[in-house]
C-alpha atoms as a PDB file:
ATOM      1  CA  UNK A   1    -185.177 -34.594 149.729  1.00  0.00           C
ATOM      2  CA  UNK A   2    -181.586 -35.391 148.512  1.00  0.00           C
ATOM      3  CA  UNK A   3    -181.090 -36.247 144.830  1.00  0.00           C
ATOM      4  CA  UNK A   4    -179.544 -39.535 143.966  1.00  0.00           C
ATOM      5  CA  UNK A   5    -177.266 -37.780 141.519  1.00  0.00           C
ATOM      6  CA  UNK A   6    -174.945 -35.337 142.712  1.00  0.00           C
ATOM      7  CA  UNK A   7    -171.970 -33.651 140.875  1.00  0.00           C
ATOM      8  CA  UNK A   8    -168.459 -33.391 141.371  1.00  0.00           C
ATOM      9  CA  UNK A   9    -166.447 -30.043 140.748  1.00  0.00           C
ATOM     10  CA  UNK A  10    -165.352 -31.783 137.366  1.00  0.00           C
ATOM     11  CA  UNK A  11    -168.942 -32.450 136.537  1.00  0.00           C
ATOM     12  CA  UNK A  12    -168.773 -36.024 137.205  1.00  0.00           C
ATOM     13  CA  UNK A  13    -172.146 -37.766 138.246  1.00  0.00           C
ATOM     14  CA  UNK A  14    -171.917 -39.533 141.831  1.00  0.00           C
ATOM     15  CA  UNK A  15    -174.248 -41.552 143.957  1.00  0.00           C
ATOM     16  CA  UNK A  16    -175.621 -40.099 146.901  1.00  0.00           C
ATOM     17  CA  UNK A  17    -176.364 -42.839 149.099  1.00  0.00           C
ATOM     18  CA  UNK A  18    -178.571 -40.565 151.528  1.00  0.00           C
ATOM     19  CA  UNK A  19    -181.106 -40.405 148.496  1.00  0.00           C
ATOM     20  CA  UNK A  20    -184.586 -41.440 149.494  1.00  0.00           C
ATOM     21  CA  UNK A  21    -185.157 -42.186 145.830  1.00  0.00           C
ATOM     22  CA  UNK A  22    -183.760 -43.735 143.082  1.00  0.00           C
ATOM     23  CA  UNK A  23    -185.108 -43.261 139.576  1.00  0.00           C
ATOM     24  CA  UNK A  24    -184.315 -45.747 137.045  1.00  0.00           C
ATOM     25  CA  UNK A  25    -184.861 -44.962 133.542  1.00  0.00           C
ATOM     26  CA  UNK A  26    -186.500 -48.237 131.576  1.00  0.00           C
ATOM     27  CA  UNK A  27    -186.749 -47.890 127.352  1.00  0.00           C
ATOM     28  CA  UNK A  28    -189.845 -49.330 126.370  1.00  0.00           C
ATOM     29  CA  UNK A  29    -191.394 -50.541 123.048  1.00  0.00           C
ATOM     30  CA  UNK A  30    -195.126 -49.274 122.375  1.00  0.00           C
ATOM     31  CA  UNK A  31    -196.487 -49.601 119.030  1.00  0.00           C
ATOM     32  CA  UNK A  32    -193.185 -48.598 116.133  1.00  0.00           C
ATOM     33  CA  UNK A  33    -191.975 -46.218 118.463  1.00  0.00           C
ATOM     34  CA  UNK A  34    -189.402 -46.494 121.975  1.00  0.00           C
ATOM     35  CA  UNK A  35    -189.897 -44.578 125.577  1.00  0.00           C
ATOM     36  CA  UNK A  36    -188.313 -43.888 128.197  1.00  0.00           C
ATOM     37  CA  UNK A  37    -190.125 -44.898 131.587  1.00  0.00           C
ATOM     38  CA  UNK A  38    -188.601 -43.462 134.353  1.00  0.00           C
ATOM     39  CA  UNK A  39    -189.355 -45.619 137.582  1.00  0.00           C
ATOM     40  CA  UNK A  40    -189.164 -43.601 140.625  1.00  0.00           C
ATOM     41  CA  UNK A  41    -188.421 -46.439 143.447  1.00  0.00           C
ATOM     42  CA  UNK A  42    -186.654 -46.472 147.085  1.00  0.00           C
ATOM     43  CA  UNK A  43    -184.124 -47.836 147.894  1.00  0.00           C
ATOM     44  CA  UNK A  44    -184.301 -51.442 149.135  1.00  0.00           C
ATOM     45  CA  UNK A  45    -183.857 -53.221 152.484  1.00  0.00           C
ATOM     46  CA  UNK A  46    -180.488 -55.030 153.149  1.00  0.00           C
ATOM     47  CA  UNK A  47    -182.973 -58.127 154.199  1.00  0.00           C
ATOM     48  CA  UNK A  48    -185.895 -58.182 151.845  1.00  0.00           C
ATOM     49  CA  UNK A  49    -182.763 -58.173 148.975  1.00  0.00           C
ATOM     50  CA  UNK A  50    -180.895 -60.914 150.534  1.00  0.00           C
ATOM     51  CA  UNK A  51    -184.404 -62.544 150.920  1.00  0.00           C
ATOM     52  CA  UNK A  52    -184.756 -61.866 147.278  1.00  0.00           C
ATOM     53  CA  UNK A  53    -181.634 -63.693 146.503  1.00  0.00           C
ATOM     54  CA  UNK A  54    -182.546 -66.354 148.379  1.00  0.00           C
ATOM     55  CA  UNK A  55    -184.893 -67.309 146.989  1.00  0.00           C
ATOM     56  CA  UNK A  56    -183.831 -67.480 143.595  1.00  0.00           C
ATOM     57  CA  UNK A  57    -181.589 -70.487 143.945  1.00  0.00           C
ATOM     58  CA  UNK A  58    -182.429 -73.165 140.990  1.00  0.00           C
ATOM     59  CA  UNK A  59    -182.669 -76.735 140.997  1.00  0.00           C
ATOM     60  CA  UNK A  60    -180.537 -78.965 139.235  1.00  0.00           C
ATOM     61  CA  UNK A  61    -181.406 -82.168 137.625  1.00  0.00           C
ATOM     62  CA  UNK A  62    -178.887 -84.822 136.281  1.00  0.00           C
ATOM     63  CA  UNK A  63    -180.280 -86.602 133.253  1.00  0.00           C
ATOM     64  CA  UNK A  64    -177.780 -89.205 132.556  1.00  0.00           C
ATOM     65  CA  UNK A  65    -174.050 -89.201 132.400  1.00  0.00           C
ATOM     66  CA  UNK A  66    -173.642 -85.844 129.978  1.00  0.00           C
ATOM     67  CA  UNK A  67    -176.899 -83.947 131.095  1.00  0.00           C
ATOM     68  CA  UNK A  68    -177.576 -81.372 133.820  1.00  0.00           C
ATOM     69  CA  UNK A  69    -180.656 -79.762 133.666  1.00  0.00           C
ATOM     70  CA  UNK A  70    -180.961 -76.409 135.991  1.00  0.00           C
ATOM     71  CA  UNK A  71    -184.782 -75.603 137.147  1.00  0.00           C
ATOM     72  CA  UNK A  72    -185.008 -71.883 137.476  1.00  0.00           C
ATOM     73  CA  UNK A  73    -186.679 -70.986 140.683  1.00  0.00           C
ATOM     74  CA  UNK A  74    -190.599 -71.369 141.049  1.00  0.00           C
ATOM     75  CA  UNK A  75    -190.621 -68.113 143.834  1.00  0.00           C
ATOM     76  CA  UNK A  76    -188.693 -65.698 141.964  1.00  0.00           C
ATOM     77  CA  UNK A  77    -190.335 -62.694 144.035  1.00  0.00           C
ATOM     78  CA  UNK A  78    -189.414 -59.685 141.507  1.00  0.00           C
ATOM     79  CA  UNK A  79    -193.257 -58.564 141.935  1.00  0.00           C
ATOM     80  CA  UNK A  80    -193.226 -58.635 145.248  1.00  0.00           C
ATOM     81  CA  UNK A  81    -190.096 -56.519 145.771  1.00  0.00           C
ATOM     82  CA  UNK A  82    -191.172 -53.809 142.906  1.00  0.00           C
ATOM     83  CA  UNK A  83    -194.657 -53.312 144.685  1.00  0.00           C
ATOM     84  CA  UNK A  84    -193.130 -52.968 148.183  1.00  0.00           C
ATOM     85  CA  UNK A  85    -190.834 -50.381 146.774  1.00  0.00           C
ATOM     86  CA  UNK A  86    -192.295 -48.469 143.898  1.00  0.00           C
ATOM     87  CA  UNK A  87    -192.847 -44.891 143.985  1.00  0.00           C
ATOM     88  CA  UNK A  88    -194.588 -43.770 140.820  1.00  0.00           C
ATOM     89  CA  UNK A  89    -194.183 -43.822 137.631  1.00  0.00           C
ATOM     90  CA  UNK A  90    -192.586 -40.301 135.391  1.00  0.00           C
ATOM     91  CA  UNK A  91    -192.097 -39.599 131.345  1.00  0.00           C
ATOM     92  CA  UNK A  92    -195.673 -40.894 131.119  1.00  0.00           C
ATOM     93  CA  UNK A  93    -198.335 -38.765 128.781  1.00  0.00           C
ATOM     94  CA  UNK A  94    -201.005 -37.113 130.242  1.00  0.00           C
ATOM     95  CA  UNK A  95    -201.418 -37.109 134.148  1.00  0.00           C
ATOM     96  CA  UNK A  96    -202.748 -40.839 135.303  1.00  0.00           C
ATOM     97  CA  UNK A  97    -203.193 -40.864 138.841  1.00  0.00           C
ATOM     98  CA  UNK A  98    -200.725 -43.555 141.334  1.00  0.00           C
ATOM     99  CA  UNK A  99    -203.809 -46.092 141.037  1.00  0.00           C
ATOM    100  CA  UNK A 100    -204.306 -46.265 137.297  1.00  0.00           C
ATOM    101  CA  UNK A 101    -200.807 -46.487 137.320  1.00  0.00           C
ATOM    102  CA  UNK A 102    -200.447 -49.577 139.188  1.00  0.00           C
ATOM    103  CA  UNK A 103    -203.341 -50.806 137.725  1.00  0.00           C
ATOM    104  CA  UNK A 104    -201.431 -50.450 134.722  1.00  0.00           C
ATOM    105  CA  UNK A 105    -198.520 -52.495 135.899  1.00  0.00           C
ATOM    106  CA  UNK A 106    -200.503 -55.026 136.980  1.00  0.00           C
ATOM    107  CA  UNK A 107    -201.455 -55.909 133.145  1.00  0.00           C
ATOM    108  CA  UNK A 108    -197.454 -55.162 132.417  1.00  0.00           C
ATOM    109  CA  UNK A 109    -195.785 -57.711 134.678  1.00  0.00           C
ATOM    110  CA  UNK A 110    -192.491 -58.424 133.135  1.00  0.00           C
ATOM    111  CA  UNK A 111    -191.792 -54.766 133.025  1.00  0.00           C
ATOM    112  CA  UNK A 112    -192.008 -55.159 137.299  1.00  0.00           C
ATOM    113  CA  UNK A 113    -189.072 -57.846 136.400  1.00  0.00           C
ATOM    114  CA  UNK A 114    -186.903 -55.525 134.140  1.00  0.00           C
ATOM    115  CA  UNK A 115    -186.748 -52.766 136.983  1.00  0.00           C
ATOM    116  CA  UNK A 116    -185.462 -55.270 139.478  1.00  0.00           C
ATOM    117  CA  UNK A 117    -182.892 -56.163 136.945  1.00  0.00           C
ATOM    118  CA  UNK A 118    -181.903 -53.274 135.048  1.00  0.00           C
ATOM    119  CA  UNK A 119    -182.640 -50.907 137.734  1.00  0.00           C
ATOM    120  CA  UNK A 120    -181.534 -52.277 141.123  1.00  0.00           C
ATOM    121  CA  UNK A 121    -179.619 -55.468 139.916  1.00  0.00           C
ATOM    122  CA  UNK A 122    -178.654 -53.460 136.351  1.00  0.00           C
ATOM    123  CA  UNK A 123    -175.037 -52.408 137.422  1.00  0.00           C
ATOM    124  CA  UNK A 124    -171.594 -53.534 135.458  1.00  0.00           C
ATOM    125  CA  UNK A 125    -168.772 -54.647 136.520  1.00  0.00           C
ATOM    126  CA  UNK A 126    -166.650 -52.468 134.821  1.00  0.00           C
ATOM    127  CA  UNK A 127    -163.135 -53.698 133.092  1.00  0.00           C
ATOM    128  CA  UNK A 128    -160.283 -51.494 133.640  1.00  0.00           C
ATOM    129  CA  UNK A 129    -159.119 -49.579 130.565  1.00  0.00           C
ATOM    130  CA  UNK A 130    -155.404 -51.141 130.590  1.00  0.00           C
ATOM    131  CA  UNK A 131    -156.763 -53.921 131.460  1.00  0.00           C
ATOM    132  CA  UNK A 132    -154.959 -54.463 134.578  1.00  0.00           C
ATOM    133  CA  UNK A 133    -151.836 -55.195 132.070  1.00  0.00           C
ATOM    134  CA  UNK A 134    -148.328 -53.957 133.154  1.00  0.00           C
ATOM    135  CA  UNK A 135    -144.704 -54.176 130.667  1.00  0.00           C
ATOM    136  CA  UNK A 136    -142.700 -55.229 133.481  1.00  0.00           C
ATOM    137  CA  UNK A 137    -142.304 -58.599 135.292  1.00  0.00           C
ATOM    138  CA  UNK A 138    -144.324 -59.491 138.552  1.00  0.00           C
ATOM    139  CA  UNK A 139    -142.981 -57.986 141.669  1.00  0.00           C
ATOM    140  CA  UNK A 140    -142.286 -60.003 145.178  1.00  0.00           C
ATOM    141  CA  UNK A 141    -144.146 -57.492 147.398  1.00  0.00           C
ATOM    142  CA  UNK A 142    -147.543 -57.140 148.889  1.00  0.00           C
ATOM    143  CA  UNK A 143    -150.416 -57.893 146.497  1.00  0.00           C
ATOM    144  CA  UNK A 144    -152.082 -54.487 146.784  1.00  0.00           C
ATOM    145  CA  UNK A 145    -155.856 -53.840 147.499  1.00  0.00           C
ATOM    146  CA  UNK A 146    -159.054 -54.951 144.895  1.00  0.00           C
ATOM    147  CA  UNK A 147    -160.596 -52.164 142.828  1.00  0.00           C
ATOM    148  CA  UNK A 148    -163.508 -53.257 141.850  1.00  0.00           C
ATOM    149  CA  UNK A 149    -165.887 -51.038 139.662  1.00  0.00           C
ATOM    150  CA  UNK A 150    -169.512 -51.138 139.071  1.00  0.00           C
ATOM    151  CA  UNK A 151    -171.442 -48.932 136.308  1.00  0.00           C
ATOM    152  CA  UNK A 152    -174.624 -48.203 136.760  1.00  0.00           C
ATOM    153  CA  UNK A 153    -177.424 -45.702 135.170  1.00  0.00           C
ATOM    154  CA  UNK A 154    -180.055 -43.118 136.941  1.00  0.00           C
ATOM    155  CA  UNK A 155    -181.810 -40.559 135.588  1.00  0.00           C
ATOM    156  CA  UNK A 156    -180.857 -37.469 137.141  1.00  0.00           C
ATOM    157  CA  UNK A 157    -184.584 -34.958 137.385  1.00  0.00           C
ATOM    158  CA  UNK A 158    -181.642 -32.274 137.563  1.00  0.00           C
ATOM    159  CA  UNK A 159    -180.497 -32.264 134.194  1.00  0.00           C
ATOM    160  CA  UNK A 160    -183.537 -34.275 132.540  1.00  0.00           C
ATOM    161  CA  UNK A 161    -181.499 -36.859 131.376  1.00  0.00           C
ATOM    162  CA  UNK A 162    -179.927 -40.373 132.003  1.00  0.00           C
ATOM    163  CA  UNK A 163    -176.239 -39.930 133.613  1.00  0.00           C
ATOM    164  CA  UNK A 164    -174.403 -43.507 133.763  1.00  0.00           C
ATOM    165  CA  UNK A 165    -172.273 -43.508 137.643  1.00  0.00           C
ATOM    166  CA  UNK A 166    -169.245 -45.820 137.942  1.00  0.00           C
ATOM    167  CA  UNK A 167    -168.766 -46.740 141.921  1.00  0.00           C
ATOM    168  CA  UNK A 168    -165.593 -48.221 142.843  1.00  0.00           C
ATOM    169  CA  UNK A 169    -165.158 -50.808 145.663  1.00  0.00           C
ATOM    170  CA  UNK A 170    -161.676 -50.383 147.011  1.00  0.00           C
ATOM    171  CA  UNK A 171    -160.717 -53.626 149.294  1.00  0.00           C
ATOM    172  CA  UNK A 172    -158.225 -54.730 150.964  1.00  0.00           C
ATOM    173  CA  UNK A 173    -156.051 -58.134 149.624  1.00  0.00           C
ATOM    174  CA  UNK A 174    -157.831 -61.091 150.855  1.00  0.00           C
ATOM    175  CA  UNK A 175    -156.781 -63.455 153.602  1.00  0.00           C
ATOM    176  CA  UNK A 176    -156.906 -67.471 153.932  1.00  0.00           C
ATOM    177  CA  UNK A 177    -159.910 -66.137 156.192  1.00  0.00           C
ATOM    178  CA  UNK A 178    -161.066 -64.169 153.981  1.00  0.00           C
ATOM    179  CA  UNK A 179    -161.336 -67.388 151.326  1.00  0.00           C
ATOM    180  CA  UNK A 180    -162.361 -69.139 153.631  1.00  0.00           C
ATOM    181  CA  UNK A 181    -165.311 -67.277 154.622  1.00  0.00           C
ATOM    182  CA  UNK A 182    -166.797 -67.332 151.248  1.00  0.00           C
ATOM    183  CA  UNK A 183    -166.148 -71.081 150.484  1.00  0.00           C
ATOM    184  CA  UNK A 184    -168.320 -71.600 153.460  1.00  0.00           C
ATOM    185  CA  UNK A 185    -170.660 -69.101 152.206  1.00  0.00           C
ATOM    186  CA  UNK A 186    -171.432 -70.435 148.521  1.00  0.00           C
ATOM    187  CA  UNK A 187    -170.627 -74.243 149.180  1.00  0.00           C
ATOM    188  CA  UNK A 188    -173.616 -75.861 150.795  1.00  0.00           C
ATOM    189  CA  UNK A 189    -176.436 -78.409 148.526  1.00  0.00           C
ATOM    190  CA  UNK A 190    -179.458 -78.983 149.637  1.00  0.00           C
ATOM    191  CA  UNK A 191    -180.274 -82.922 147.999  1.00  0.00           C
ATOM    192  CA  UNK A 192    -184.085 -83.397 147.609  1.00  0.00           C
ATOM    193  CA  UNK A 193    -183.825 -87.414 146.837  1.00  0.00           C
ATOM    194  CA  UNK A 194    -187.153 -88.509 146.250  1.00  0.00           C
ATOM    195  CA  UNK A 195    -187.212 -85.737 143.164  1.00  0.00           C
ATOM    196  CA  UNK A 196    -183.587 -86.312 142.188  1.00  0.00           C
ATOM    197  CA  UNK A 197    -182.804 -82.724 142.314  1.00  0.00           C
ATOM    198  CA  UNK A 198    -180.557 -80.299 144.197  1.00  0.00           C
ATOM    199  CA  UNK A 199    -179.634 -77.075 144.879  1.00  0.00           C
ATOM    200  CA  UNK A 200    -176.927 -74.637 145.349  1.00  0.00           C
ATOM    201  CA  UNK A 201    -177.142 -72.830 148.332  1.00  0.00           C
ATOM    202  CA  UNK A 202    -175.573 -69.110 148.784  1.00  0.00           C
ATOM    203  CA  UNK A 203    -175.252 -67.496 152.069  1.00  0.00           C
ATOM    204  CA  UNK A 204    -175.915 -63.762 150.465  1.00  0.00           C
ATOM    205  CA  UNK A 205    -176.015 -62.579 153.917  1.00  0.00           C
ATOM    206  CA  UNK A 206    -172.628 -64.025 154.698  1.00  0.00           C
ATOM    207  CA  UNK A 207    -171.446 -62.889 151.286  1.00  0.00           C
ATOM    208  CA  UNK A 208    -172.387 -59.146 152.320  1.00  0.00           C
ATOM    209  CA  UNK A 209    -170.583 -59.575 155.683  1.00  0.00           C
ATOM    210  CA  UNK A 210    -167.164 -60.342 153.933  1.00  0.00           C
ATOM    211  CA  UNK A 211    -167.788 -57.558 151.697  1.00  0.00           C
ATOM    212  CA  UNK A 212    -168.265 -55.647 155.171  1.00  0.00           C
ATOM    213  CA  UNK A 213    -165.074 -56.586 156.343  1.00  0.00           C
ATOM    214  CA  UNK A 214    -162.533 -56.076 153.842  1.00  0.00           C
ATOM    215  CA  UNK A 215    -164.065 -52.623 151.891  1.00  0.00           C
ATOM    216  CA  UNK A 216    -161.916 -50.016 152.716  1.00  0.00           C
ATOM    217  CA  UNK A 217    -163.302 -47.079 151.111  1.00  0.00           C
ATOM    218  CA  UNK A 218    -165.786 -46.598 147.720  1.00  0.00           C
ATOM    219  CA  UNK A 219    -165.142 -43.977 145.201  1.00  0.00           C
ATOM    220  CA  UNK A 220    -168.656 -42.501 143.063  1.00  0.00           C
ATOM    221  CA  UNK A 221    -170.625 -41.901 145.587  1.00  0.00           C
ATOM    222  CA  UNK A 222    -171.147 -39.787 148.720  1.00  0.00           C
ATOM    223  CA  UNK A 223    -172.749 -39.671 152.067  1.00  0.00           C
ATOM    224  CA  UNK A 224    -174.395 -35.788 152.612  1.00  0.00           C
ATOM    225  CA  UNK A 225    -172.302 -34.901 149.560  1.00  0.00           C
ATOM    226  CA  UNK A 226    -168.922 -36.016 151.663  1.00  0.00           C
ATOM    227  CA  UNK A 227    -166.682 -38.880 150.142  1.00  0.00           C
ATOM    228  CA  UNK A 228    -167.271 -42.860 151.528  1.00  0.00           C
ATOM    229  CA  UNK A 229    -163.934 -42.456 153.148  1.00  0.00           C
ATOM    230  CA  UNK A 230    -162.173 -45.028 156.238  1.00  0.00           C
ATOM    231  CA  UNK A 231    -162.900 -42.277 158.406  1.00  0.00           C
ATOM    232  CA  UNK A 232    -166.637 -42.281 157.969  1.00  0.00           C
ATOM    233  CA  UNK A 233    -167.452 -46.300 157.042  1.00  0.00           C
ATOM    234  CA  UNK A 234    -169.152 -46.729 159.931  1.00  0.00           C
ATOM    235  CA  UNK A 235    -172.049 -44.314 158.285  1.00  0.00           C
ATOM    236  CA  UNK A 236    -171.646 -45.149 155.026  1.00  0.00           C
ATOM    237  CA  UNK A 237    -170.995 -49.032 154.944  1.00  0.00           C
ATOM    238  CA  UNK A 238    -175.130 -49.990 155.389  1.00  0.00           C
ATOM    239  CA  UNK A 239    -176.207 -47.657 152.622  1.00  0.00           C
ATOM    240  CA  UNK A 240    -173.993 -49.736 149.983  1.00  0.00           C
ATOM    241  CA  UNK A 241    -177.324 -51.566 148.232  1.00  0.00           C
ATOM    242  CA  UNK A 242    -176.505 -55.153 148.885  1.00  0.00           C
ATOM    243  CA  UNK A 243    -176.875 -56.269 145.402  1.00  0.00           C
ATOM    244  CA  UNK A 244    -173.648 -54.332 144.688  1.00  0.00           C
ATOM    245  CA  UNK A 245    -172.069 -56.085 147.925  1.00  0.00           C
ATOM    246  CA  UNK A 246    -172.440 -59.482 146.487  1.00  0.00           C
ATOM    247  CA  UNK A 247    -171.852 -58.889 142.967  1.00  0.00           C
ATOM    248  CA  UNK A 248    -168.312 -57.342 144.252  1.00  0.00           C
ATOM    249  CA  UNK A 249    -167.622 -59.957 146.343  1.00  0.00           C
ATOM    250  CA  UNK A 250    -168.483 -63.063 143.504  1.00  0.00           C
ATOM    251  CA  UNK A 251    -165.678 -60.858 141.720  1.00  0.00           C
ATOM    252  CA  UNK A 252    -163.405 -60.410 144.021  1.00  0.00           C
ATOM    253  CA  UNK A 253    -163.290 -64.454 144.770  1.00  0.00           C
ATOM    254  CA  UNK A 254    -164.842 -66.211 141.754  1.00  0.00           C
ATOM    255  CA  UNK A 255    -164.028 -64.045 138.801  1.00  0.00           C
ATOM    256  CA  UNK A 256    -167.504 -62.908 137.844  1.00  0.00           C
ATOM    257  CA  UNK A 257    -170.281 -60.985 139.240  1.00  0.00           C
ATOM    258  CA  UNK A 258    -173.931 -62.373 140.108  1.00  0.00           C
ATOM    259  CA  UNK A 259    -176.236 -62.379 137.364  1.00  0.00           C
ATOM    260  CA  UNK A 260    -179.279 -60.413 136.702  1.00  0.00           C
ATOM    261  CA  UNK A 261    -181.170 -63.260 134.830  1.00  0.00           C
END
């Protein structure tokens, strides 16, 4: 079984996204002291994430002229996606077997919640280190393509220890179409009027189809240990986890990235 850290030639931790497992390294607080759990979990379906997503939309409420009240979502479904996916459980004392394990998460809910959102949903859209600023004036030519970079941390069984991965999206400039596309996707309300609530309804399925479209190539991670080049998207482009899709595409087109809480 493939590792879901590899190494460059430099030493530089990658992603390999033909990794059956992903182990996500969770610091928890027992008693005066702090662990590290390390959550071995597989990777998740394109549609039970988007389903995820989906569900989490919140209502809003307007109370009066200056208040809006936002509902969070009453199905937020992190338990149901850990269970579906959860492998075991490492760093733990003694030997507990895979049931007294869950049994033990089952008393433990909200750390079920924290691995959804550090783990899968924990990765950081990364700021350049310039910035993005340049000394000279703005040039009449071709806006060139979006690097976007995500951070994110595994623990590598390798090395025993936690290695933090940057991925970088590299898209192409975006179109009128392109624009768009992901009005469409992230502009529909759903009115409830009896209640006096709404909701903001995003297309995350729609969302990962523009990201489909306009990614180019992604640098960080690897396919079989070979780079996520043009020449090879067509094998790497559905092993991209979806959460990453969407957050890069909400940066891409509204300035910020979709939120883990």
């Amino acid at each position: 079984m493939r590792a879901a850290i590899g190494y460059q030639p430099d030493n530089t931790p990658v992603l390999e996204l033909a990794a059956e497992e992903l182990i996500f390294p969770v610091k928890v607080e027992q008693g005066d002291a702090e662990y590290v759990a390390l959550f071995h979990m597989r990777p998740y379906e394109t549609r039970d994430l988007i389903s995820f997503l989906d569900e989490r939309a919140g209502e809003f409420t307007s109370k009066g002229r200056a208040r809006l009240i936002i509902e969070p979502s009453t199905k937020p479904g992190f338990t149901e996606l850990f269970d579906r996916y959860f492998v075991r459980l490492g760093g733990v004392e003694g030997d507990p077997s895979l049931e007294q394990q869950k049994a033990w998460l089952a008393r433990h809910e909200r750390l079920k919640q924290r691995v959804i959102q550090e783990g899968y949903g924990g990765g950081e859209i990364l700021t350049p280190e310039n910035n993005g600023a340049s000394q000279h004036g703005l040039r009449l030519a071709d806006i060139t393509a979006n690097h976007i970079a995500i951070g994110c941390n595994l623990w590598c069984e390798e090395t025993s220890r936690a290695e933090h991965v940057t991925v970088t999206h590299v898209l192409r400039a975006e179109t009128p179409e392109d624009n768009r596309k992901y009005a469409q996707a992230t502009g529909r309300l759903e009115n409830y009027t009896r209640k006096g609530t709404w909701k903001v309804l995003i297309d995350h399925a729609a969302l990962c189809s523009l990201y489909d479209s306009i990614v180019e190539e992604v640098s960080g991670c690897v396919l079989n240990g070979a780079p996520c080049s043009p020449e090879n998207k067509a094998a790497w482009l559905a092993l991209i986890p979806a959460w990453h899709k969407v957050a890069v595409i909400q940066e891409v087109f509204a300035g910020g990235s979709v939120k883990n809480g």
